[in-house]
N, C-alpha and C. Protein backbone atom coordinates (compact mmCIF):
# COMPACT_ATOMS: atom_id res chain seq x y z
N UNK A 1 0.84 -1.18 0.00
CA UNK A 1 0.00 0.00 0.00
C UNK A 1 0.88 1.25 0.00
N UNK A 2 0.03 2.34 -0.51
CA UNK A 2 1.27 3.61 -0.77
C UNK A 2 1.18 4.00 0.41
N UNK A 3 1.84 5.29 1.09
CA UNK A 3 1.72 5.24 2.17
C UNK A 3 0.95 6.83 1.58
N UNK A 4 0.02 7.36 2.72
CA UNK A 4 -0.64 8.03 2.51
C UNK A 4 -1.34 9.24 3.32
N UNK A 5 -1.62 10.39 3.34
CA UNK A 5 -2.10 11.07 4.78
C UNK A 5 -3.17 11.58 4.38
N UNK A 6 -4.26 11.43 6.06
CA UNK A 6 -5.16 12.06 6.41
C UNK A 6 -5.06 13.08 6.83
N UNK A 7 -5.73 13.94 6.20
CA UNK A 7 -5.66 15.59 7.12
C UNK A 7 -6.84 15.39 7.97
N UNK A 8 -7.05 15.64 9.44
CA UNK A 8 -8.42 15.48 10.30
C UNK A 8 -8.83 16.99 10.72
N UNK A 9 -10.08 17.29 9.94
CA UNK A 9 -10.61 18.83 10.69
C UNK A 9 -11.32 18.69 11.08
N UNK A 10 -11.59 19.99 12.20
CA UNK A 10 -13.10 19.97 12.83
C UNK A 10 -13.65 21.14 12.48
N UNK A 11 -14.91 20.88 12.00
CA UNK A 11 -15.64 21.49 10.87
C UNK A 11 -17.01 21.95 12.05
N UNK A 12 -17.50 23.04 11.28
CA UNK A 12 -18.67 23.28 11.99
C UNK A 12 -20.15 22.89 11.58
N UNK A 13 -19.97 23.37 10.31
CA UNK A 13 -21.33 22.62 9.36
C UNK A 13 -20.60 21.93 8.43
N UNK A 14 -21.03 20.14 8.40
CA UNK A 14 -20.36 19.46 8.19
C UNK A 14 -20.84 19.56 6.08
N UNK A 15 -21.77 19.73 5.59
CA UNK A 15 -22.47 19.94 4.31
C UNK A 15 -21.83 21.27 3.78
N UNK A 16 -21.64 22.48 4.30
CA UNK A 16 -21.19 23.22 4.33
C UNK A 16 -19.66 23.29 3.95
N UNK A 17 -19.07 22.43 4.71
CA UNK A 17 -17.67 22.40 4.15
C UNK A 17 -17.02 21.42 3.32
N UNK A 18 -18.37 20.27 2.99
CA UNK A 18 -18.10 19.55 2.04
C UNK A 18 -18.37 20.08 0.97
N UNK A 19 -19.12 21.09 0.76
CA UNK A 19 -19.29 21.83 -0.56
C UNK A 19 -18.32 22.40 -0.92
N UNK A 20 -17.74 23.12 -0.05
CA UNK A 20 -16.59 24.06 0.02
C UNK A 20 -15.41 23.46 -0.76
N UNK A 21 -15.22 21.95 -0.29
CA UNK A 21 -14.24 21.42 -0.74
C UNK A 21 -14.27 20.92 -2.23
N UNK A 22 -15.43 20.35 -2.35
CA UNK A 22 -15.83 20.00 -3.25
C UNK A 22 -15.67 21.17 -4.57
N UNK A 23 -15.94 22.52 -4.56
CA UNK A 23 -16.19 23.70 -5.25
C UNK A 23 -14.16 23.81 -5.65
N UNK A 24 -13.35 23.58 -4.23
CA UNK A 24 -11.82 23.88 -4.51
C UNK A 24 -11.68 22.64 -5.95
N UNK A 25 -12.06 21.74 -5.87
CA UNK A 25 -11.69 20.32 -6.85
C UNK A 25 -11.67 19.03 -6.18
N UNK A 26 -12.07 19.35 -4.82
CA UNK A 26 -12.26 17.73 -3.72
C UNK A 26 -13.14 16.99 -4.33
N UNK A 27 -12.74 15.71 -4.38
CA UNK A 27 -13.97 14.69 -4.52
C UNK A 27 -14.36 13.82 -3.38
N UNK A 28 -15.64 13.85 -3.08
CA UNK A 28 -16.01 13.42 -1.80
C UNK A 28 -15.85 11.73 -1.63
N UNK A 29 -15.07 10.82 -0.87
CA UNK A 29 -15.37 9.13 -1.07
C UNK A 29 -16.55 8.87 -0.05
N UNK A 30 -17.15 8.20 -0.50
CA UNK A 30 -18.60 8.41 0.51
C UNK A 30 -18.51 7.15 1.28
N UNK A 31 -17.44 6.32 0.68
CA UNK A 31 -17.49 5.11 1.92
C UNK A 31 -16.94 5.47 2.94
N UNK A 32 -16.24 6.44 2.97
CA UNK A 32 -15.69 7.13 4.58
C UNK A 32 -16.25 8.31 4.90
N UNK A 33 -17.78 8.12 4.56
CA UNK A 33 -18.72 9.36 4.82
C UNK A 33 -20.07 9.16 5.24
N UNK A 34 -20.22 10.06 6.44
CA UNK A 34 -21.35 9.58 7.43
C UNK A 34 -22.05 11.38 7.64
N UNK A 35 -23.08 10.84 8.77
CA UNK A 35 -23.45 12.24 9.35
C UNK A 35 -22.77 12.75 10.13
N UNK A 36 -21.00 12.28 10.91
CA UNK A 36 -20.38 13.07 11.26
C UNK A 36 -19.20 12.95 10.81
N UNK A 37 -18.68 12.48 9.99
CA UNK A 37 -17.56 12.97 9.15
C UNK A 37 -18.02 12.75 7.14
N UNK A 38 -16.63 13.33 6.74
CA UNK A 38 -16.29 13.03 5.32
C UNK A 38 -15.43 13.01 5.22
N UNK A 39 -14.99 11.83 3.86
CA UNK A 39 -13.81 12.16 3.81
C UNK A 39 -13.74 12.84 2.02
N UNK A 40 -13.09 13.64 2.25
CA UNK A 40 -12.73 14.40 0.54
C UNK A 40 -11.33 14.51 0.13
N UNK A 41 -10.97 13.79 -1.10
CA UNK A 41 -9.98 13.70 -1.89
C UNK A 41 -8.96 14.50 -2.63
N UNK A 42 -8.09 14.71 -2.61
CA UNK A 42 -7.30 15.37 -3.59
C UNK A 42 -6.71 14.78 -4.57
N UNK A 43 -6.00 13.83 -3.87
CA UNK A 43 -5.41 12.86 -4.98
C UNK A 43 -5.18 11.24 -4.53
N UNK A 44 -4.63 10.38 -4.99
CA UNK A 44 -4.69 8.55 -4.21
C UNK A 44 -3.95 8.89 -2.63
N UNK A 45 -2.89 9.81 -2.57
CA UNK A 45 -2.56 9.61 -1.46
C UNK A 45 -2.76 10.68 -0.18
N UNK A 46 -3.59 12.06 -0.70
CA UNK A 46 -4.03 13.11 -0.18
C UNK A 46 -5.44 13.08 0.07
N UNK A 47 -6.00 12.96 1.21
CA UNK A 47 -7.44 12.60 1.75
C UNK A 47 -7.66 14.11 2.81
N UNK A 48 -8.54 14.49 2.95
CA UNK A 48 -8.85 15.47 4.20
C UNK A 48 -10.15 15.32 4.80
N UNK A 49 -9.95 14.44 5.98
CA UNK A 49 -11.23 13.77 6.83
C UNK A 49 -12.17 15.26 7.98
N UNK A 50 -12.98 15.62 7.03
CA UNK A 50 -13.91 16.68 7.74
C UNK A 50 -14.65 15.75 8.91
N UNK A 51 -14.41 16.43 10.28
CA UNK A 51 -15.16 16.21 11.61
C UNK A 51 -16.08 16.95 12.09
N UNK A 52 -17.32 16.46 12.25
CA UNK A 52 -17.99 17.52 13.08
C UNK A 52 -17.17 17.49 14.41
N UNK A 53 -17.98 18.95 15.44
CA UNK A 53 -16.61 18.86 16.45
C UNK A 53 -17.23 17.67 17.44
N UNK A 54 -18.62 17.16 17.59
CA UNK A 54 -18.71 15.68 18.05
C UNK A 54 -17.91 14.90 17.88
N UNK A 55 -17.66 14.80 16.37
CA UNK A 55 -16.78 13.66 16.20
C UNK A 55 -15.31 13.60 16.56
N UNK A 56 -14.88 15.14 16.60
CA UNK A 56 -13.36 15.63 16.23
C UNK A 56 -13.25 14.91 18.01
N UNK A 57 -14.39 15.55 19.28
CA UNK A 57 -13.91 15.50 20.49
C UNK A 57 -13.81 13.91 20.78
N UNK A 58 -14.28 12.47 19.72
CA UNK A 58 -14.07 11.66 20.26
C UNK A 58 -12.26 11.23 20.09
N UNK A 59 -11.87 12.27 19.31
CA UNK A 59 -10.68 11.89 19.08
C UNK A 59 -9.54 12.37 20.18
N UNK A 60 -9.96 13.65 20.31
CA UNK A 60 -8.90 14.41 21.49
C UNK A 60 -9.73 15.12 22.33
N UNK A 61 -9.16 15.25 23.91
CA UNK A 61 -10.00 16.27 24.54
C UNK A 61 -9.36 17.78 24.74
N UNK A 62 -8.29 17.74 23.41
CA UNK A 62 -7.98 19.42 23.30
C UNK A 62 -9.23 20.30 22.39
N UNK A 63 -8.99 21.13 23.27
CA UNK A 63 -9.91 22.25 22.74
C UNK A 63 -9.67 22.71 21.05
N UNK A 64 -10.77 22.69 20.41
CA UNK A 64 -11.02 23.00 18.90
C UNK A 64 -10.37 24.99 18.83
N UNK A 65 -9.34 24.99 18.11
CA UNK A 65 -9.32 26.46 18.63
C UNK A 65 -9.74 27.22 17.63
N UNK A 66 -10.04 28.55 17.78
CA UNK A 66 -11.29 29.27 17.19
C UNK A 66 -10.32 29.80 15.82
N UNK A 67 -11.24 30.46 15.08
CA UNK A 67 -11.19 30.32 13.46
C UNK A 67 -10.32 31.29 13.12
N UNK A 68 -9.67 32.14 14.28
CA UNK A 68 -8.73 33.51 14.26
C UNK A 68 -7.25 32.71 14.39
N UNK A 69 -7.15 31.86 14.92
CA UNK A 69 -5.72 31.26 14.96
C UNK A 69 -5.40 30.27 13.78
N UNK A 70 -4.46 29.86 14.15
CA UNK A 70 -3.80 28.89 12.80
C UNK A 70 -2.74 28.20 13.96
N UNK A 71 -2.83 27.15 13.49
CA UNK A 71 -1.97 25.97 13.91
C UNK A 71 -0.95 25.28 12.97
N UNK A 72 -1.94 25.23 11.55
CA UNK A 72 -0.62 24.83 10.43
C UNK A 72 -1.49 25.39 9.17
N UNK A 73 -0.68 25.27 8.22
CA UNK A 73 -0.51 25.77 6.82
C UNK A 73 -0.92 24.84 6.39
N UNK A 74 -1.75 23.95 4.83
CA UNK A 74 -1.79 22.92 4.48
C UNK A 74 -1.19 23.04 3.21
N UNK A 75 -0.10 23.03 2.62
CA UNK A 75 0.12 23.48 1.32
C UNK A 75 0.04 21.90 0.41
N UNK A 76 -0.92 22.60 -0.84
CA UNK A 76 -1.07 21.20 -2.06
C UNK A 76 -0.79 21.84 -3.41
N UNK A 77 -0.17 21.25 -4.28
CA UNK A 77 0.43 21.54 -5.32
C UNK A 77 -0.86 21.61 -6.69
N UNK A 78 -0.66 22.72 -7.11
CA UNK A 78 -1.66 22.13 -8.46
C UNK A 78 -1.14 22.34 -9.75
N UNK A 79 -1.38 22.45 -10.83
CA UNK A 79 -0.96 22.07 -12.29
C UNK A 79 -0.58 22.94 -12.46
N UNK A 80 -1.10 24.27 -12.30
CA UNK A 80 -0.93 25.60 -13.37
C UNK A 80 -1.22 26.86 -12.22
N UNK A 81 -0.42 28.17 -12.24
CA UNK A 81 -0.69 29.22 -11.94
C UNK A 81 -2.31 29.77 -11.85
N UNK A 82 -3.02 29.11 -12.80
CA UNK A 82 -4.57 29.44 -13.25
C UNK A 82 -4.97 28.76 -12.25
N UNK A 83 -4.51 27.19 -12.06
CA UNK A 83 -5.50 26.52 -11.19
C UNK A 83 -5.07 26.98 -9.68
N UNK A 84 -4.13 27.57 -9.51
CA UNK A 84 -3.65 28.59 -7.77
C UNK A 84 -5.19 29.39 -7.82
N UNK A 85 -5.05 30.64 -9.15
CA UNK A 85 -5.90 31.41 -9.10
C UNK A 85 -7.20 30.96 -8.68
N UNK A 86 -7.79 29.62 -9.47
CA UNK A 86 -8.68 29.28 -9.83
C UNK A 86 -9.34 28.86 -8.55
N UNK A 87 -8.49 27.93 -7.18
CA UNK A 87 -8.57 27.81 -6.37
C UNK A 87 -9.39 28.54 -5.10
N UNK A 88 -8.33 29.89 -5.17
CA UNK A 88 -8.69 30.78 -4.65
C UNK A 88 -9.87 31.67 -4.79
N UNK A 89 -10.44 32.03 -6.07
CA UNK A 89 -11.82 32.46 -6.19
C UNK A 89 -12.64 31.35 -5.41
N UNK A 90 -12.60 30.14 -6.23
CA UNK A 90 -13.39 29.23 -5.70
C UNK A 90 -13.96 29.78 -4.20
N UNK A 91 -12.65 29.06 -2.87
CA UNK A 91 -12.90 29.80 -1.95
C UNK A 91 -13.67 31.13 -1.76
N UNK A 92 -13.58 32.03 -2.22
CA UNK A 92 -14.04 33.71 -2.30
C UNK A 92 -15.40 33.53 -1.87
N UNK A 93 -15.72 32.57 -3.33
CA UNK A 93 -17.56 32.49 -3.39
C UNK A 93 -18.29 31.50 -2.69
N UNK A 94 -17.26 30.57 -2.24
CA UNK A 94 -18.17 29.20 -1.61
C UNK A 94 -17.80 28.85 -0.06
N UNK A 95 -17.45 30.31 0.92
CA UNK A 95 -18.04 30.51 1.98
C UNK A 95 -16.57 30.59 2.65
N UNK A 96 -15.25 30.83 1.67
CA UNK A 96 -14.15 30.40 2.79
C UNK A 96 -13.49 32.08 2.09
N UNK A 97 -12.42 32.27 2.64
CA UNK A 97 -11.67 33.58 2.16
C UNK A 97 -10.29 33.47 1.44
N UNK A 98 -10.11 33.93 0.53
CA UNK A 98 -9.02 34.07 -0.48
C UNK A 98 -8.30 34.79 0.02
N UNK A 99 -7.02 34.54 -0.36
CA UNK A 99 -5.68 35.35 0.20
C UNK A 99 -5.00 35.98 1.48
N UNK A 100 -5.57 34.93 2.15
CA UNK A 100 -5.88 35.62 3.57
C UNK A 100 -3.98 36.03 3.81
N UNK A 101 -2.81 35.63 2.91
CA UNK A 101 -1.51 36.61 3.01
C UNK A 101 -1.29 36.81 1.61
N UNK A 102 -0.83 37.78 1.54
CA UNK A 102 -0.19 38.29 0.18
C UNK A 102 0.59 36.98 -0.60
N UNK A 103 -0.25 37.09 -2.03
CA UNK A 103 0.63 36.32 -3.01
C UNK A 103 2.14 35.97 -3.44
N UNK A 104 2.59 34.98 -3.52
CA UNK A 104 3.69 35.11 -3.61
C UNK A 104 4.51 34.68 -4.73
N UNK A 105 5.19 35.40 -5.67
CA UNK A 105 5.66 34.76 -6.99
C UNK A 105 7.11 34.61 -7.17
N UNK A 106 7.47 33.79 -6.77
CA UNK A 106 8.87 33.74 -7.17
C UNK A 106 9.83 33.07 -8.77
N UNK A 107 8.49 33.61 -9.71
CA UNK A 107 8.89 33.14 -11.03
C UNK A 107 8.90 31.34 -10.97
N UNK A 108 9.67 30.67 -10.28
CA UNK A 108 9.61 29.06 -10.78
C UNK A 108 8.62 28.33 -9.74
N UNK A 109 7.78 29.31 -8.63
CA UNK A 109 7.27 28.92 -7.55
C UNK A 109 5.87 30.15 -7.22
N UNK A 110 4.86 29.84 -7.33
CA UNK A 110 3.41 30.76 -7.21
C UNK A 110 2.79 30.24 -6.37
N UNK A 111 2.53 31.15 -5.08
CA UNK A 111 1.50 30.28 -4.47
C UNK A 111 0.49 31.87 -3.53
N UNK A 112 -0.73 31.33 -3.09
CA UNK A 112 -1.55 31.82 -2.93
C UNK A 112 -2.69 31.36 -1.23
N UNK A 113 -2.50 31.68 -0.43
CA UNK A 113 -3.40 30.88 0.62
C UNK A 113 -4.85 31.73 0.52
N UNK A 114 -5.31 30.74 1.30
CA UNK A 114 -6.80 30.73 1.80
C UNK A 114 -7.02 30.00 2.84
N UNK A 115 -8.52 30.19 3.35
CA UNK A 115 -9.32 29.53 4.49
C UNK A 115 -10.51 29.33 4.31
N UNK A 116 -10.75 27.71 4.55
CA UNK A 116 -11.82 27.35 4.53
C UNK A 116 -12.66 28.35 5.84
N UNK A 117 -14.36 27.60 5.29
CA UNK A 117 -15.26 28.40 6.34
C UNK A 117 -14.51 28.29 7.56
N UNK A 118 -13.94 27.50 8.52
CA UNK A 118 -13.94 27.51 9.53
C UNK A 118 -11.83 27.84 9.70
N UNK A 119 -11.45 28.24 8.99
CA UNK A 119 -10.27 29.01 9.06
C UNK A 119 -9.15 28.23 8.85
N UNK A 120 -9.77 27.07 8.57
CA UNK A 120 -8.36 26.04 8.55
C UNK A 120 -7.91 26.47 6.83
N UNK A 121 -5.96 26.87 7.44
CA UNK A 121 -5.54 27.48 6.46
C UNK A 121 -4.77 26.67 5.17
N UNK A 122 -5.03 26.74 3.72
CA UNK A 122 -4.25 26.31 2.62
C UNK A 122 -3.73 27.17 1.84
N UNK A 123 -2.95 26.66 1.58
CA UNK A 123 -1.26 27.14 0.81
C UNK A 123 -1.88 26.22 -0.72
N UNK A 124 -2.59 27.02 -1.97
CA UNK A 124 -2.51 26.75 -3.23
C UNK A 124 -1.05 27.24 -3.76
N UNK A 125 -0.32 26.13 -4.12
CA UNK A 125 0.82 26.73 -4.56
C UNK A 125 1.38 25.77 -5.98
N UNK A 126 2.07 26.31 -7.36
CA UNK A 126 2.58 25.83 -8.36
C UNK A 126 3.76 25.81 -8.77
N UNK A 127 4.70 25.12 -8.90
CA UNK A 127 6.07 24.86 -9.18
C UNK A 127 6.67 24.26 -10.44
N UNK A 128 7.46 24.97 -11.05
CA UNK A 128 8.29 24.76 -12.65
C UNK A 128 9.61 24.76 -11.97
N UNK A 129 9.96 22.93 -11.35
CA UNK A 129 11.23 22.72 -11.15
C UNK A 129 12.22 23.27 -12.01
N UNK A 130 11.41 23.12 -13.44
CA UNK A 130 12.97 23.68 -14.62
C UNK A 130 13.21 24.64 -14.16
N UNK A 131 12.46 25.58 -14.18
CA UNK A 131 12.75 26.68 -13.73
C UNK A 131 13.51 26.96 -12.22
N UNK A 132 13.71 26.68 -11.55
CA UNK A 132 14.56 26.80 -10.51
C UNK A 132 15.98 26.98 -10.46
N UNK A 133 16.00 28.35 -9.48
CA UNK A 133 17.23 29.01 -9.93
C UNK A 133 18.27 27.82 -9.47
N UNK A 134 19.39 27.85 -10.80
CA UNK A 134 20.95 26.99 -10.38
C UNK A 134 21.57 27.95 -9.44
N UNK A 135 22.41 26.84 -8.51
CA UNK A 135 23.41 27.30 -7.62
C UNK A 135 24.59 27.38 -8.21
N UNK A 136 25.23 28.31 -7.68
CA UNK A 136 26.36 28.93 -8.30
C UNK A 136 27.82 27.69 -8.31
């Protein structure tokens, strides 16, 4: 088996942020999908398991922390500069916020964050290894 990671959030409206994801390019697997979780896809080895916070508290009894902080970055790679952009509107209109830091272009490297509804933060970002500056 490949080896593979779950991202685990705790979500507030659980329909709500499956749309959300779904709208970025997630595809929902519904065999790991109930009335308190989902799980939604990026790619065979990138999964992100939405929790309601019922479900999230059977996992830990740390506190869910509120939608103003950040704990981590989630950065995922996509095809093209367009699909960074493309990303990020998405978000705009389907309940989460675009750009929540300034864009960043470093010619062989573009990337762009956002936050879902409930603040958990992603790093849309695109990379042209060729392009990467040689060391001297």
């Amino acid at each position: 088996m490949s080896r593979m990671i779950f991202v685990n959030l705790p979500v507030v409206d659980l329909k709500a942020s499956m749309a959300f994801y779904q709208a970025l390019g997630f595809e929902n697997n519904p065999q790991f999908t109930d009335d308190t979780a989902a799980c939604m896809v990026w790619s065979e080895t990138i999964n992100v398991m939405l929790l309601t916070h019922d479900k999230w508290r059977t996992f830990t009894d740390r506190p869910i922390p509120p939608t103003t902080s950040s704990e981590v970055m989630l950065a995922i790679s996509c095809d093209s500069r367009k699909d960074v952009d493309s990303m990020n509107e998405a978000a705009a209109v389907n309940g989460g916020t675009a750009d929540i830091n300034p864009a960043q272009d470093h010619g062989f490297m573009y990337n762009r964050n956002l936050a879902d509804p409930d603040g958990h933060i992603w790093e849309a970002m695109w990379m042209d290894m060729s392009a990467f500056p040689k060391g001297e």
